[in-house]
Protein backbone atom coordinates (compact mmCIF):
# COMPACT_ATOMS: atom_id res chain seq x y z
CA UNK A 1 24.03 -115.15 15.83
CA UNK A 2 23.35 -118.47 14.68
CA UNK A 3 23.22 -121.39 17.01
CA UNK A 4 26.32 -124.10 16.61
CA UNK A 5 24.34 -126.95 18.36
CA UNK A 6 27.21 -126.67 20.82
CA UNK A 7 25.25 -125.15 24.26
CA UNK A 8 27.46 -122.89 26.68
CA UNK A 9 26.41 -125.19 29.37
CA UNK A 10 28.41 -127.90 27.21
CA UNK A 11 31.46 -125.71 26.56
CA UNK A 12 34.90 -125.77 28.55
CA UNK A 13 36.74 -122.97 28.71
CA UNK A 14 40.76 -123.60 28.03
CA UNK A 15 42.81 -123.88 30.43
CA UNK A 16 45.04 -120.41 30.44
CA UNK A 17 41.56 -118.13 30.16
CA UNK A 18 42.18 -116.66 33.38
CA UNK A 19 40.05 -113.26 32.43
CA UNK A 20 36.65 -113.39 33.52
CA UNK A 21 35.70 -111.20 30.38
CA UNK A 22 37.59 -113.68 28.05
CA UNK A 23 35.71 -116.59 29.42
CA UNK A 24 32.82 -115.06 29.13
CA UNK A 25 33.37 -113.77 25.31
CA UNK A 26 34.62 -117.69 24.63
CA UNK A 27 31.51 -118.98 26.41
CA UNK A 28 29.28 -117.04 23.99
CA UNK A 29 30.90 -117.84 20.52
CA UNK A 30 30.84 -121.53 22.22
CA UNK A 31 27.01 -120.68 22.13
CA UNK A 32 26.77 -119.14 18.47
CA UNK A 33 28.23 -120.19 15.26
CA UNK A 34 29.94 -116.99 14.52
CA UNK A 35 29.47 -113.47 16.10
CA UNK A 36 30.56 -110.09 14.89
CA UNK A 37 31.98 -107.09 17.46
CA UNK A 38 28.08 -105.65 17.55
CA UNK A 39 26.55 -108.52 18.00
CA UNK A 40 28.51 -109.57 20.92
CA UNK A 41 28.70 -106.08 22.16
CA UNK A 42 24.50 -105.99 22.15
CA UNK A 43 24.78 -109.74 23.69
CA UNK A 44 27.19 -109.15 26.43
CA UNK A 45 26.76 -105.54 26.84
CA UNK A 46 30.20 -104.74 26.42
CA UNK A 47 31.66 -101.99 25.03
CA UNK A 48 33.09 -102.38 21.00
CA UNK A 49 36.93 -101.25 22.19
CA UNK A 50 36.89 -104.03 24.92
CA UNK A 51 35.85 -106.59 22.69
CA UNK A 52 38.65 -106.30 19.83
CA UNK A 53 40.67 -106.58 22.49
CA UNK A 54 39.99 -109.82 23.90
CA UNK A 55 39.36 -110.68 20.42
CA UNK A 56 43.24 -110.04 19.34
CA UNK A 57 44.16 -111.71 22.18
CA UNK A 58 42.09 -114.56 22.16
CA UNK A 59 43.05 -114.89 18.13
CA UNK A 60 46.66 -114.53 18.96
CA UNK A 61 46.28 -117.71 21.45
CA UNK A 62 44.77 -119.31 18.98
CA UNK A 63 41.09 -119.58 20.36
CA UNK A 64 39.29 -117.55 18.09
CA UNK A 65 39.50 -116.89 13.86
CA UNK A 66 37.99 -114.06 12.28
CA UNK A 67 35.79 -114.96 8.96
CA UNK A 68 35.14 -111.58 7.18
CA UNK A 69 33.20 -109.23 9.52
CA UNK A 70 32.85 -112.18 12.56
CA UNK A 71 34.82 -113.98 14.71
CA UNK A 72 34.18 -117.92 15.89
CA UNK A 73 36.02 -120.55 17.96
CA UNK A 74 38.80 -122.55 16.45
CA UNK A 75 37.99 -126.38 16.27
């Protein structure tokens, strides 16, 4: 994962992320530039099925894109 310049510390998670896993999978794209299912599945150990489903829903909110085989924050 490659580093955005944007820190987690620095991040706000949007109001309406009530899940403590979403916040947490927001938090760490916050903290990389991009970030594919296995590397956030190695980073968070979390499982693979978990993640592409906070991932859908997070994309369907409109927090999260997917570029090819990763997935980033929305600016």
């Amino acid at each position: 994962m490659k580093s955005s310049g944007q820190s987690a510390d620095d991040a706000t998670v949007p109001a309406g992320l009530d899940a403590a896993s979403s916040k947490l999978v927001y938090l760490c794209l916050a903290e990389a530039d991009r970030a594919t299912i296995t590397e956030l599945a190695e980073t968070l150990d979390m499982r693979k099925l978990a993640l592409y489903s906070i991932l859908g829903s997070l994309a369907d909110r409109g927090f999260v894109e997917r570029e090819g085989e990763a997935y980033r924050l929305v600016d």
